[in-house]
PDB file of N, CA and C in Angstrom:
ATOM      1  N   UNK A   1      21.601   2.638  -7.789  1.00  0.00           N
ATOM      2  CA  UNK A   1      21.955   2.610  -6.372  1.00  0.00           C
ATOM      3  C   UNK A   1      20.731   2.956  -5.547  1.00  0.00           C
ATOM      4  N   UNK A   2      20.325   1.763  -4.574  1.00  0.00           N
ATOM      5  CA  UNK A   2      19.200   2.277  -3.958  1.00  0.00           C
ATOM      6  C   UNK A   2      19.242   3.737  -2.767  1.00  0.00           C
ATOM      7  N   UNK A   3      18.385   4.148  -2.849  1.00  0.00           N
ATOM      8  CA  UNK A   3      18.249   5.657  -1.874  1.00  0.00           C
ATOM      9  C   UNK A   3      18.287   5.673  -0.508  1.00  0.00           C
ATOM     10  N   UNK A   4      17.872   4.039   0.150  1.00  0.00           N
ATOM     11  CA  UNK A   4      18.367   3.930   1.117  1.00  0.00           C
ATOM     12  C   UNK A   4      19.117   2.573   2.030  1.00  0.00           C
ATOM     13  N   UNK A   5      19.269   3.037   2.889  1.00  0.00           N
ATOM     14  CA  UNK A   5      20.255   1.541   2.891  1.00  0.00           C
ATOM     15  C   UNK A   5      19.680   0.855   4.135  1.00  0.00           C
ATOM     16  N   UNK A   6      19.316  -0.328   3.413  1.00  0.00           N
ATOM     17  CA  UNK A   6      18.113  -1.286   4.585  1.00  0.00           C
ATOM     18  C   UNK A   6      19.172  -2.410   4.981  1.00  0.00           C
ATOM     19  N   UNK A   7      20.758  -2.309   5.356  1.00  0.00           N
ATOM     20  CA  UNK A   7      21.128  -3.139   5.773  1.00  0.00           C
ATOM     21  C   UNK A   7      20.913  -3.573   7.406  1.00  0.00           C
ATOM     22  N   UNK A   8      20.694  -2.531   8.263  1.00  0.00           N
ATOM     23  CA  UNK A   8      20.696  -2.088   9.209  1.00  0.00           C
ATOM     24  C   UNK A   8      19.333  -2.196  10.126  1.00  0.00           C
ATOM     25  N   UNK A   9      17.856  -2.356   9.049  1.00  0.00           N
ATOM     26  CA  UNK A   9      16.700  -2.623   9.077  1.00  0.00           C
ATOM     27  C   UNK A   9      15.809  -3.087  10.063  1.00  0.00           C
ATOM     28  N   UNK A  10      15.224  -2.750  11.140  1.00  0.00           N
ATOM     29  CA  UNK A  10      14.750  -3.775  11.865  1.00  0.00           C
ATOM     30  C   UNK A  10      13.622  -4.608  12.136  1.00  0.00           C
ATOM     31  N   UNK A  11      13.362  -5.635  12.219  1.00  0.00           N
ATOM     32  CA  UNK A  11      12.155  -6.381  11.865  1.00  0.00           C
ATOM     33  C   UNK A  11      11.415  -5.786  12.841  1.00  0.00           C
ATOM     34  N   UNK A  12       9.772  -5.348  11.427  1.00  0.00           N
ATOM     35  CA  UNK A  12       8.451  -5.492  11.718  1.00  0.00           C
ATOM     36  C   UNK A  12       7.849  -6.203  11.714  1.00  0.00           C
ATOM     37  N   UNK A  13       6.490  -6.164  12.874  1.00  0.00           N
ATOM     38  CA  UNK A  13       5.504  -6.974  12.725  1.00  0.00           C
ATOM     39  C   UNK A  13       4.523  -6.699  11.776  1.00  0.00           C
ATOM     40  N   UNK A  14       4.132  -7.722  10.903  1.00  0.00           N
ATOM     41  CA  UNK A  14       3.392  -7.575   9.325  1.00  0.00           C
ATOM     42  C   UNK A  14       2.162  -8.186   9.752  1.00  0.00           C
ATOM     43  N   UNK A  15       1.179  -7.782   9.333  1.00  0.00           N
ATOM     44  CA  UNK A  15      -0.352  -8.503   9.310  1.00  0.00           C
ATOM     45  C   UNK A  15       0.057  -9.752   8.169  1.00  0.00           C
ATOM     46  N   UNK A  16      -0.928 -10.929   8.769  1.00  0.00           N
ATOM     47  CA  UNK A  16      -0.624 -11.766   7.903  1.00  0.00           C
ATOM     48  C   UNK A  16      -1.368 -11.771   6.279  1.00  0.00           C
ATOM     49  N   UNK A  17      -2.222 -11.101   6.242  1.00  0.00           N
ATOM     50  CA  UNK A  17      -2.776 -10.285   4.896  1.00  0.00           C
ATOM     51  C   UNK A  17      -1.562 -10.114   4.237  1.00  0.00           C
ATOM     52  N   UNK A  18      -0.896  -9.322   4.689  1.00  0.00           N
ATOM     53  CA  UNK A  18       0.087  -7.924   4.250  1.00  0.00           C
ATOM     54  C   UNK A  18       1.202  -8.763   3.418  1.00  0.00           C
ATOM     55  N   UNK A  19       1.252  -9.857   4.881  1.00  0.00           N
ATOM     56  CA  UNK A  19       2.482 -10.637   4.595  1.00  0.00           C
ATOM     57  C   UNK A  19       2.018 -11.775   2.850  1.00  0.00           C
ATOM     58  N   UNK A  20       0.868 -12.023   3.633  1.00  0.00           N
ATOM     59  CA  UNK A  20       0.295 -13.207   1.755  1.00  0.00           C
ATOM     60  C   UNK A  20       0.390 -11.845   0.371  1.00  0.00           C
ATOM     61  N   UNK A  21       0.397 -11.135   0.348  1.00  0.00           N
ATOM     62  CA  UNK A  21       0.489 -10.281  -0.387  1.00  0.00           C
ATOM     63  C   UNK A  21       1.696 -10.124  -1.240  1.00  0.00           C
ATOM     64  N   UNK A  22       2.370  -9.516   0.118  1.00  0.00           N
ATOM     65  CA  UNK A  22       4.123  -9.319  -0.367  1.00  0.00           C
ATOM     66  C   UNK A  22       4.842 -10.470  -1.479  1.00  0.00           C
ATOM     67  N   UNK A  23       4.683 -11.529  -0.643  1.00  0.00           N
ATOM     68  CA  UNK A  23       4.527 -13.132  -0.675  1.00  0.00           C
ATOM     69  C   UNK A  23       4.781 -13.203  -2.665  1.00  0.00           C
ATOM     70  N   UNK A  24       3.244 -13.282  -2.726  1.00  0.00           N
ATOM     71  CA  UNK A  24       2.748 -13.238  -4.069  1.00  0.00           C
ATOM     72  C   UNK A  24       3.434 -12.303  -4.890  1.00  0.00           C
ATOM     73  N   UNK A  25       3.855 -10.674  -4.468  1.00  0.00           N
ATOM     74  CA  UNK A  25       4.245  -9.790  -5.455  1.00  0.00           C
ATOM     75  C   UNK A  25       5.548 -10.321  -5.268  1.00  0.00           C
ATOM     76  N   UNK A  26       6.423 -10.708  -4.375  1.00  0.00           N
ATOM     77  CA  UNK A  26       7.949 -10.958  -4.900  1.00  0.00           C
ATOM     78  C   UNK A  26       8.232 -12.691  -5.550  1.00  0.00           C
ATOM     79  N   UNK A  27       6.964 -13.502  -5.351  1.00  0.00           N
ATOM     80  CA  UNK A  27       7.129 -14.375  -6.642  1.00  0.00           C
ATOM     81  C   UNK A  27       7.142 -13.873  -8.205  1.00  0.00           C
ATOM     82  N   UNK A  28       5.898 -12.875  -7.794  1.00  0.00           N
ATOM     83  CA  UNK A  28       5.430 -12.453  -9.396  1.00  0.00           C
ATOM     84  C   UNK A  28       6.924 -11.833  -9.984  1.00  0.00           C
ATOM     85  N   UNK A  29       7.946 -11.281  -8.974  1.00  0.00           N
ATOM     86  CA  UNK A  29       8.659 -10.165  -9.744  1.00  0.00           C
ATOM     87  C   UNK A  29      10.511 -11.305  -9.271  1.00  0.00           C
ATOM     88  N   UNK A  30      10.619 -12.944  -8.869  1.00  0.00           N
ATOM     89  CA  UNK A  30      11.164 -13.530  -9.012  1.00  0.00           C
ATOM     90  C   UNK A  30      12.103 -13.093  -7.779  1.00  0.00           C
ATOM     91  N   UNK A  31      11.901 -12.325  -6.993  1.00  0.00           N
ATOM     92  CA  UNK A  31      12.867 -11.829  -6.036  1.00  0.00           C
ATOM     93  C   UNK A  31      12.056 -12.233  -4.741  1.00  0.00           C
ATOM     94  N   UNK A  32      13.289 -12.094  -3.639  1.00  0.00           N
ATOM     95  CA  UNK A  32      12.377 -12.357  -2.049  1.00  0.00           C
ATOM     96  C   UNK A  32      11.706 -11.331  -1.595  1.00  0.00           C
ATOM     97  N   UNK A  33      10.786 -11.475  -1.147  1.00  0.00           N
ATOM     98  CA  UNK A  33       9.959 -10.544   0.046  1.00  0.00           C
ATOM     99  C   UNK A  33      10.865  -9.293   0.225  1.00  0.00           C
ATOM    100  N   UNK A  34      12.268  -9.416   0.953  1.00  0.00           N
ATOM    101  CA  UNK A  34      13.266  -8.443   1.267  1.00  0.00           C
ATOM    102  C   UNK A  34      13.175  -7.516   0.415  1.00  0.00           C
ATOM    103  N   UNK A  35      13.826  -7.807  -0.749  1.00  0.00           N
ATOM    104  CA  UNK A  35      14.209  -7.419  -1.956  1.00  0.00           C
ATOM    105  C   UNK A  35      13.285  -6.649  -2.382  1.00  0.00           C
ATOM    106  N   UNK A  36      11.845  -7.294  -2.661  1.00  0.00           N
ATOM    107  CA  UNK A  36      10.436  -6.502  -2.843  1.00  0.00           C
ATOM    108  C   UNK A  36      10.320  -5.200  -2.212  1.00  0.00           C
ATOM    109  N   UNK A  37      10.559  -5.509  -0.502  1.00  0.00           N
ATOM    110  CA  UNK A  37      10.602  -4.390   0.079  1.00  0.00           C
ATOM    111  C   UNK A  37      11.297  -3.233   0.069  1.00  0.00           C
ATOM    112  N   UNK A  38      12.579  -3.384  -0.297  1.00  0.00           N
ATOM    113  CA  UNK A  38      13.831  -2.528  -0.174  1.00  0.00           C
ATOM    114  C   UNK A  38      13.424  -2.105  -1.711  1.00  0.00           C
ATOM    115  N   UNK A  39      12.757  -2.282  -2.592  1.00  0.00           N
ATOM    116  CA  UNK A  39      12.260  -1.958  -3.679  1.00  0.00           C
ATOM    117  C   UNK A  39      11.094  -0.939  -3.482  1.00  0.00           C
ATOM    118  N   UNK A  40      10.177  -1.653  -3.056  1.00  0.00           N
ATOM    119  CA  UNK A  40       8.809  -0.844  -2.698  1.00  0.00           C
ATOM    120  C   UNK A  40       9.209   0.567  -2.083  1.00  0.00           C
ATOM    121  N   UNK A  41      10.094   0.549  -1.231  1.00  0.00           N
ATOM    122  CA  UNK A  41      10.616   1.462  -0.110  1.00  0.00           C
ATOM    123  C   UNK A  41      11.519   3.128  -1.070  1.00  0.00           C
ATOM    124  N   UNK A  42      12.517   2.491  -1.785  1.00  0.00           N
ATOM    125  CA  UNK A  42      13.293   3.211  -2.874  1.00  0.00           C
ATOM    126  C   UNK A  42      12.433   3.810  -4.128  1.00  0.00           C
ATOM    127  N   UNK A  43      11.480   3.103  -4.182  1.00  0.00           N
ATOM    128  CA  UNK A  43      10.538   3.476  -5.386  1.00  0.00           C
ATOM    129  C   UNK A  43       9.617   5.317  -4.984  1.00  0.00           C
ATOM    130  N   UNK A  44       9.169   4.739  -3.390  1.00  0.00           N
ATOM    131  CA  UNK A  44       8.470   5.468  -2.725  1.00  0.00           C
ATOM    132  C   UNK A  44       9.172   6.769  -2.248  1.00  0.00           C
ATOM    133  N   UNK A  45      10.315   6.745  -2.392  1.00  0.00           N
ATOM    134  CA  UNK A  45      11.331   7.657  -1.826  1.00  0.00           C
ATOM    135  C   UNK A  45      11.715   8.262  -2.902  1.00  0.00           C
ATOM    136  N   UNK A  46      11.791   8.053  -4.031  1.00  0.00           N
ATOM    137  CA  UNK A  46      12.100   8.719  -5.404  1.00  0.00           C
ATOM    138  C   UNK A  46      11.217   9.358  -6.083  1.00  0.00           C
ATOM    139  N   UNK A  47       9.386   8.748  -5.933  1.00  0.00           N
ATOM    140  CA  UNK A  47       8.567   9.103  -6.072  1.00  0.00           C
ATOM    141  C   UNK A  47       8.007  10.536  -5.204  1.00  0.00           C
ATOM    142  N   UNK A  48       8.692  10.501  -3.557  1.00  0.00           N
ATOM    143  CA  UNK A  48       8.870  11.863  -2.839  1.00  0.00           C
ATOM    144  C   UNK A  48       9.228  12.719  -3.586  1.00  0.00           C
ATOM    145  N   UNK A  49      10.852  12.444  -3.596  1.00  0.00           N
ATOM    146  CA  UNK A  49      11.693  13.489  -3.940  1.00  0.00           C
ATOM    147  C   UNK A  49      11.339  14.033  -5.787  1.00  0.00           C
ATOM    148  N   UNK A  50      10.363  12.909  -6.017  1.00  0.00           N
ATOM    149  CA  UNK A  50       9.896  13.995  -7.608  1.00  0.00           C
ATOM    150  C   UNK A  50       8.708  14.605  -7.582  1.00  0.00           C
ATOM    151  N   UNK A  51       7.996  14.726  -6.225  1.00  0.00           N
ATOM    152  CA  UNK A  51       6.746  14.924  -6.383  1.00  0.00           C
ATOM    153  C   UNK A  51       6.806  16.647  -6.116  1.00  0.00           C
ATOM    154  N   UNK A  52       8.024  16.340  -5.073  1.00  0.00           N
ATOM    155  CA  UNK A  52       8.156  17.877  -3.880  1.00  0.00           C
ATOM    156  C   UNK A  52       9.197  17.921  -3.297  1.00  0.00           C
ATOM    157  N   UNK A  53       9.472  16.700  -3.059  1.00  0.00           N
ATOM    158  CA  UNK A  53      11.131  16.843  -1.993  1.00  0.00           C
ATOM    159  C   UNK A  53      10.762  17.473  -0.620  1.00  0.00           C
ATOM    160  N   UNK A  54      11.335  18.411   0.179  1.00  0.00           N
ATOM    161  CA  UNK A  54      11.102  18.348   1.660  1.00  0.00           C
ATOM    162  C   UNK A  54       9.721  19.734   1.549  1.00  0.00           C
ATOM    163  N   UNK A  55       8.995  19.530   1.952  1.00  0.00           N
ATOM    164  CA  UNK A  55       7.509  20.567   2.088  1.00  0.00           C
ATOM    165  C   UNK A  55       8.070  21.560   3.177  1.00  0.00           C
ATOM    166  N   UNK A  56       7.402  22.059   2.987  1.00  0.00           N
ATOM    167  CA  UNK A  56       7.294  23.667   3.954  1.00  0.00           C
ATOM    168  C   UNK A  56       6.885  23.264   5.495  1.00  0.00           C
ATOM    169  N   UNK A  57       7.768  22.724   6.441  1.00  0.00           N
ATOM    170  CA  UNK A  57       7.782  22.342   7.523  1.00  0.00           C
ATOM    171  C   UNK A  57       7.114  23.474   8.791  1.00  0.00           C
ATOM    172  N   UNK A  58       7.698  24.901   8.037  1.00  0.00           N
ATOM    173  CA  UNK A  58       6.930  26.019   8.507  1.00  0.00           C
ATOM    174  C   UNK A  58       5.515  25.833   9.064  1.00  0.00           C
ATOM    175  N   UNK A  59       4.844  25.202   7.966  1.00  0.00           N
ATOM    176  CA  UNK A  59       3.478  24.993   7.701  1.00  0.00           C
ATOM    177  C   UNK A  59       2.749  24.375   9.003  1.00  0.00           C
ATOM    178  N   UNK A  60       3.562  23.569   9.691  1.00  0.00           N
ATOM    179  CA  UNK A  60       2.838  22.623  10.801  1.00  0.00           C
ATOM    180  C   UNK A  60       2.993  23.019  12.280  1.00  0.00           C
ATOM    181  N   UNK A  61       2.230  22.780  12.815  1.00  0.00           N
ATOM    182  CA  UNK A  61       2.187  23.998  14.390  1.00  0.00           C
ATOM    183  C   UNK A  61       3.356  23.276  15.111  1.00  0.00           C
ATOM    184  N   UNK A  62       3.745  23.486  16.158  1.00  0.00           N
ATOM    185  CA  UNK A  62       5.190  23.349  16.664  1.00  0.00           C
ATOM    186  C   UNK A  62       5.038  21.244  17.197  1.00  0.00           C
ATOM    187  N   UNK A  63       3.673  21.251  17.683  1.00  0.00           N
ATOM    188  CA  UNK A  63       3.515  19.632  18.273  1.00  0.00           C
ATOM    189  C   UNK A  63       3.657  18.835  16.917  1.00  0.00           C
ATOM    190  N   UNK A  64       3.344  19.660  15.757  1.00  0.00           N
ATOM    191  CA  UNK A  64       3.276  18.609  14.799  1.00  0.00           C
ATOM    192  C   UNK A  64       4.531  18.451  14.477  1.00  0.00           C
ATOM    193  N   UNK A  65       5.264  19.432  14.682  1.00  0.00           N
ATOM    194  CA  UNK A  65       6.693  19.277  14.000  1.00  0.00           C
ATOM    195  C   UNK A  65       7.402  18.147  15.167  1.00  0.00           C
ATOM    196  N   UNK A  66       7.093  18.355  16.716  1.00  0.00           N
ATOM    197  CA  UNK A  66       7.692  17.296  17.407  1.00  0.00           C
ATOM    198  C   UNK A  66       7.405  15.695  17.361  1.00  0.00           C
ATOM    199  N   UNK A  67       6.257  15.988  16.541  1.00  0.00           N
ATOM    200  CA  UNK A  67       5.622  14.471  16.455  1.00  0.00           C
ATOM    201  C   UNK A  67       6.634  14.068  14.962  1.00  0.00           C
ATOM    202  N   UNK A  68       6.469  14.840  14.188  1.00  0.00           N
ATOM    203  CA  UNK A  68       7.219  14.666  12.837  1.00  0.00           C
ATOM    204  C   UNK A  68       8.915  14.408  13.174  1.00  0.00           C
ATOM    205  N   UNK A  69       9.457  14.950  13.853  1.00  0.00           N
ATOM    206  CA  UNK A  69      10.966  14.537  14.816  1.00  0.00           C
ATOM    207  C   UNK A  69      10.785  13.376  15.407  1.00  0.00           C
ATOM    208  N   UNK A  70      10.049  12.766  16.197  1.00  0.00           N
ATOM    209  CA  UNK A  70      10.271  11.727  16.893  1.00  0.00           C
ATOM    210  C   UNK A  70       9.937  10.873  15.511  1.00  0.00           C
ATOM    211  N   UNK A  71       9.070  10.411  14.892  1.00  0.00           N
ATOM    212  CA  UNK A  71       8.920   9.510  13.574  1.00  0.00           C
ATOM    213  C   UNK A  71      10.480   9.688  12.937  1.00  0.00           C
ATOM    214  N   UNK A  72      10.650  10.586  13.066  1.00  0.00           N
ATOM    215  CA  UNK A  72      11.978  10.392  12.121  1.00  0.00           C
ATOM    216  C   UNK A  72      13.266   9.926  12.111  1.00  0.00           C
ATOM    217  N   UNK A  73      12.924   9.971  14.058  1.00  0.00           N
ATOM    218  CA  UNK A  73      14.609   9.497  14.878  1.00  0.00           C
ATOM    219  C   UNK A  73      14.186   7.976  14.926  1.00  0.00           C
ATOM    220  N   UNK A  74      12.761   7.300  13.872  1.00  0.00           N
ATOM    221  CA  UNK A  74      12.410   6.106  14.228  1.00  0.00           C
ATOM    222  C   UNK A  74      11.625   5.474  15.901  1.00  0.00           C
ATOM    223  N   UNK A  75      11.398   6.713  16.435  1.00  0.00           N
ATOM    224  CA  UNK A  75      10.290   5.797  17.434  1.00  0.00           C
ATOM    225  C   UNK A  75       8.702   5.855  16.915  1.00  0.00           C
ATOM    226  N   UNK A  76       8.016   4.740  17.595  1.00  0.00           N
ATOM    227  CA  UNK A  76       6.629   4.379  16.788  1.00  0.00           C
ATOM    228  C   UNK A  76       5.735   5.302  17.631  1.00  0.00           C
ATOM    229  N   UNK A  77       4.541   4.998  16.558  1.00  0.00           N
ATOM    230  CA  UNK A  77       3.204   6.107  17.817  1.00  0.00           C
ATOM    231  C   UNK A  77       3.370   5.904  19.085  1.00  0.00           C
ATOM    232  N   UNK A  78       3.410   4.709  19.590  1.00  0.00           N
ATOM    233  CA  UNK A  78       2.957   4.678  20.597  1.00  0.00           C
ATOM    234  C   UNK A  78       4.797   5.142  21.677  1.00  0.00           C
ATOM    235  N   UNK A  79       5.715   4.930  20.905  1.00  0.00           N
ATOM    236  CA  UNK A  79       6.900   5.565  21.961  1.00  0.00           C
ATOM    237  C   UNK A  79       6.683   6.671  21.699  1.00  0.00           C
ATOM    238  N   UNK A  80       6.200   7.362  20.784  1.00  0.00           N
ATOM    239  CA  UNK A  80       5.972   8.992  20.733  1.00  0.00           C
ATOM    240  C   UNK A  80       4.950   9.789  21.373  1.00  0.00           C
ATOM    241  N   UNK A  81       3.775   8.750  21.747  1.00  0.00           N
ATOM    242  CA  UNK A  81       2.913   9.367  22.628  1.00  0.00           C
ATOM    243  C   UNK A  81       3.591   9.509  24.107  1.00  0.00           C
ATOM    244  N   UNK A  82       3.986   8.275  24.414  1.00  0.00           N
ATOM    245  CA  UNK A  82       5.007   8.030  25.633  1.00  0.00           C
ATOM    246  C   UNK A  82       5.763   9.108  25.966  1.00  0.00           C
ATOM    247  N   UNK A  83       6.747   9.191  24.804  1.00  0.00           N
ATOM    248  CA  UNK A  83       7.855  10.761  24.786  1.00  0.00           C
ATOM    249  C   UNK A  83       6.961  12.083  25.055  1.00  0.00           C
ATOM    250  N   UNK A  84       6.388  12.222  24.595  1.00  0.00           N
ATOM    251  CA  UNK A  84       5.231  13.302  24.406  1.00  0.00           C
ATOM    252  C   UNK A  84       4.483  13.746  25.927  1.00  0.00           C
ATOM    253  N   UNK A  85       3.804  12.409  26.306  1.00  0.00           N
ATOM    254  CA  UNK A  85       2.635  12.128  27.531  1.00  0.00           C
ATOM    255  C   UNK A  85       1.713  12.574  26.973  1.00  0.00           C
ATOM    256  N   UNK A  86       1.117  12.197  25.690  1.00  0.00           N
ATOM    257  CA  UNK A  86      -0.147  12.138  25.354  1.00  0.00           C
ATOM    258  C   UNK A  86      -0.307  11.012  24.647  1.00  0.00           C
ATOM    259  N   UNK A  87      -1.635  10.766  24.642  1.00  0.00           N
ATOM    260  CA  UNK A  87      -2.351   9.380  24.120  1.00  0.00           C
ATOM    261  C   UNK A  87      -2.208   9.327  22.646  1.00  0.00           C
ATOM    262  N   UNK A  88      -2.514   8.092  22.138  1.00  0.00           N
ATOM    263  CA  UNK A  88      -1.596   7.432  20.879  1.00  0.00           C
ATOM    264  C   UNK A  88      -2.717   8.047  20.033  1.00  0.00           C
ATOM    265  N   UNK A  89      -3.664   8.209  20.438  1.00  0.00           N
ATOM    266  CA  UNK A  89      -4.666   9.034  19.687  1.00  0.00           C
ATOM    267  C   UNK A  89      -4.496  10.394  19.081  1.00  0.00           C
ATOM    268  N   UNK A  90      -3.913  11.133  20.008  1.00  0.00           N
ATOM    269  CA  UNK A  90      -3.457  12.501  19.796  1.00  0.00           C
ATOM    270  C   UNK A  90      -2.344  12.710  19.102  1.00  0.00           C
ATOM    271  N   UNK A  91      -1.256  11.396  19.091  1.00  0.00           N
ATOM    272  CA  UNK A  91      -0.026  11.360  18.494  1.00  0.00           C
ATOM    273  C   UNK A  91      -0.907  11.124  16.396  1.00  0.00           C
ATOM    274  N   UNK A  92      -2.213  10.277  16.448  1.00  0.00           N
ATOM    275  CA  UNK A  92      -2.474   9.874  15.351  1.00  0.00           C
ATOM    276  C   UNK A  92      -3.402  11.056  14.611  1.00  0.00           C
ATOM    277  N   UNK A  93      -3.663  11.808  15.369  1.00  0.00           N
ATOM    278  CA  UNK A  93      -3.951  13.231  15.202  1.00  0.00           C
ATOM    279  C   UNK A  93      -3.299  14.330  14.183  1.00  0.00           C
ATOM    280  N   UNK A  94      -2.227  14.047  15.362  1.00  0.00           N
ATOM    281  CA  UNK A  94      -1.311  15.448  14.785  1.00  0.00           C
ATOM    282  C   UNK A  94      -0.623  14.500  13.321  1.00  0.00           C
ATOM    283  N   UNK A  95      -0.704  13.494  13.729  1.00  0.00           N
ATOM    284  CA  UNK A  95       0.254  12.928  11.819  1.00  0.00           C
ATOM    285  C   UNK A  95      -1.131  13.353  11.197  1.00  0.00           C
ATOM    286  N   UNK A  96      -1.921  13.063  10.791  1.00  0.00           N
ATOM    287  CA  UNK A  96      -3.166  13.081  10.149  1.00  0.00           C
ATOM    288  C   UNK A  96      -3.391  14.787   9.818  1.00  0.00           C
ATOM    289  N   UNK A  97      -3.154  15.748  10.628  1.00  0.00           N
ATOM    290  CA  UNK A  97      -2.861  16.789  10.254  1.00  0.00           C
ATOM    291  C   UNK A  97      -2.053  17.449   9.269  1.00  0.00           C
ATOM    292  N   UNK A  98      -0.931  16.660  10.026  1.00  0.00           N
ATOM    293  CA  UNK A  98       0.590  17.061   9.292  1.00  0.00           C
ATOM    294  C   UNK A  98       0.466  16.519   8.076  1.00  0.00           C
ATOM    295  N   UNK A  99      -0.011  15.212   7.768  1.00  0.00           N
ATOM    296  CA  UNK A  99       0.227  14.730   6.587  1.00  0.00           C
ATOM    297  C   UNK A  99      -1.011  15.878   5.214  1.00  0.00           C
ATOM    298  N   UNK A 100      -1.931  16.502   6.053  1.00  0.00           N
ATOM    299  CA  UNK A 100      -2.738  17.014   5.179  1.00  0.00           C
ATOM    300  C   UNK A 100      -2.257  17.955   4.715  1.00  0.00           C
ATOM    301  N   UNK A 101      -1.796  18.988   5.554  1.00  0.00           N
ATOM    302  CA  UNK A 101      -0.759  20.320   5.114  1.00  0.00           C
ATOM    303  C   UNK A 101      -0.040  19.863   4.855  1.00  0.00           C
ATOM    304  N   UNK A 102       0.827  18.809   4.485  1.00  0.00           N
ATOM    305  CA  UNK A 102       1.961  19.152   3.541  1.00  0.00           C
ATOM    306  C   UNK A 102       1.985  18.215   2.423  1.00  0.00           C
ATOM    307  N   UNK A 103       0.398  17.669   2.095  1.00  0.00           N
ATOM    308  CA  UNK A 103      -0.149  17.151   1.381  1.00  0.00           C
ATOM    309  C   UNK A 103       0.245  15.077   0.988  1.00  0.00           C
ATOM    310  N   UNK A 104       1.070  14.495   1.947  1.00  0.00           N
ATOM    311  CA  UNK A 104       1.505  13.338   2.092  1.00  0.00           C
ATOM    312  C   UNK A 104       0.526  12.610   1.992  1.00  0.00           C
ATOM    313  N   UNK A 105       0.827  11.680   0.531  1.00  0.00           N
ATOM    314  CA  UNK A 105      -0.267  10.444   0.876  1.00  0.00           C
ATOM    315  C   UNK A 105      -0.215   9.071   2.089  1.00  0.00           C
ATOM    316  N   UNK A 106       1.057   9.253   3.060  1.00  0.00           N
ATOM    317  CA  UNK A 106       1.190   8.348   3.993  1.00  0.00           C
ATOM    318  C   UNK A 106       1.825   9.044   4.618  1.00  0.00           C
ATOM    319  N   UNK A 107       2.041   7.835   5.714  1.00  0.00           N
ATOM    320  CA  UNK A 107       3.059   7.938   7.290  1.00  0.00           C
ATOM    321  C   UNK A 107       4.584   7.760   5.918  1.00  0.00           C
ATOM    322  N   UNK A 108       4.656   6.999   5.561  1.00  0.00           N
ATOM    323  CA  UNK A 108       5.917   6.727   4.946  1.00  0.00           C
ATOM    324  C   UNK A 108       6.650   8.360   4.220  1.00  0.00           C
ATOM    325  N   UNK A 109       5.729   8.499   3.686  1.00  0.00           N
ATOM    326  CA  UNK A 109       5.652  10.012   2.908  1.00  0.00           C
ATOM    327  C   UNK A 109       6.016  11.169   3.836  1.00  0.00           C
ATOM    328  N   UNK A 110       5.524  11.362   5.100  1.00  0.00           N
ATOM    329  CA  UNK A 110       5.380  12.001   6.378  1.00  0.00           C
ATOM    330  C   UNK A 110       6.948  11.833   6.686  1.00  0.00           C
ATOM    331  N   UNK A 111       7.331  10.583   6.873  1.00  0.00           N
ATOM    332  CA  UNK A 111       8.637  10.137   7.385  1.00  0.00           C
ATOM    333  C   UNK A 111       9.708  11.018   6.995  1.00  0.00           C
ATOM    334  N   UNK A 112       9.838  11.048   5.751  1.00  0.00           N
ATOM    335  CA  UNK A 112      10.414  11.646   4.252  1.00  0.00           C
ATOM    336  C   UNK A 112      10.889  13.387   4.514  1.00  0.00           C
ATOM    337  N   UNK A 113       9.674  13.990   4.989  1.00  0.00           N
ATOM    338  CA  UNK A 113       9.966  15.583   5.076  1.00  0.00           C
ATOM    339  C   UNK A 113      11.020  16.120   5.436  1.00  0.00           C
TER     340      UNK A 113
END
């Protein structure tokens, strides 16, 4: 049973790199792009929850934790700088922080806490 449920999902914009990529790995593995993804996604989420599961949220100064809330209710950098009133820079900041203290190899990972 996958860990999360991408029925609901809403389309991103993909670099077209990203996209020839995907492309290729869900021929190689006989399934669609979708499928790949909702794979890639569950893999990454299981791979969380065995690495550490939720980190010590303590750990991150109070902006990081609001930046880490808005990612999570699903708005992007740039609606979170918006929410915030600081620049998308400062929003890419404090993830880049956050993700170091609580040792996340991504935004996806970040998402997760």
């Amino acid at each position: 049973m996958p860990l999360l449920d991408h029925s609901e999902t809403p389309a991103l914009p993909i670099e077209e790199d990203t996209l020839v990529k995907l492309r290729h790995l869900a021929e190689s593995r006989g399934t669609s792009i979708g499928e790949t993804l909702c794979h890639l996604v569950d893999a990454a989420a299981a791979d969380h929850e065995q690495v550490g599961g939720a980190a010590d949220l303590e750990a991150l100064t109070p902006k990081q934790r609001a930046v880490l809330g808005h990612l999570k209710s699903g708005l992007s950098v740039k609606e979170t700088a918006t929410r915030m009133e600081v620049s998308e820079e400062t929003i890419r900041t404090h993830i880049l922080r956050a993700r170091v203290r609580l040792d996340c190899p991504d935004l996806l990972a970040l998402r997760y806490q």
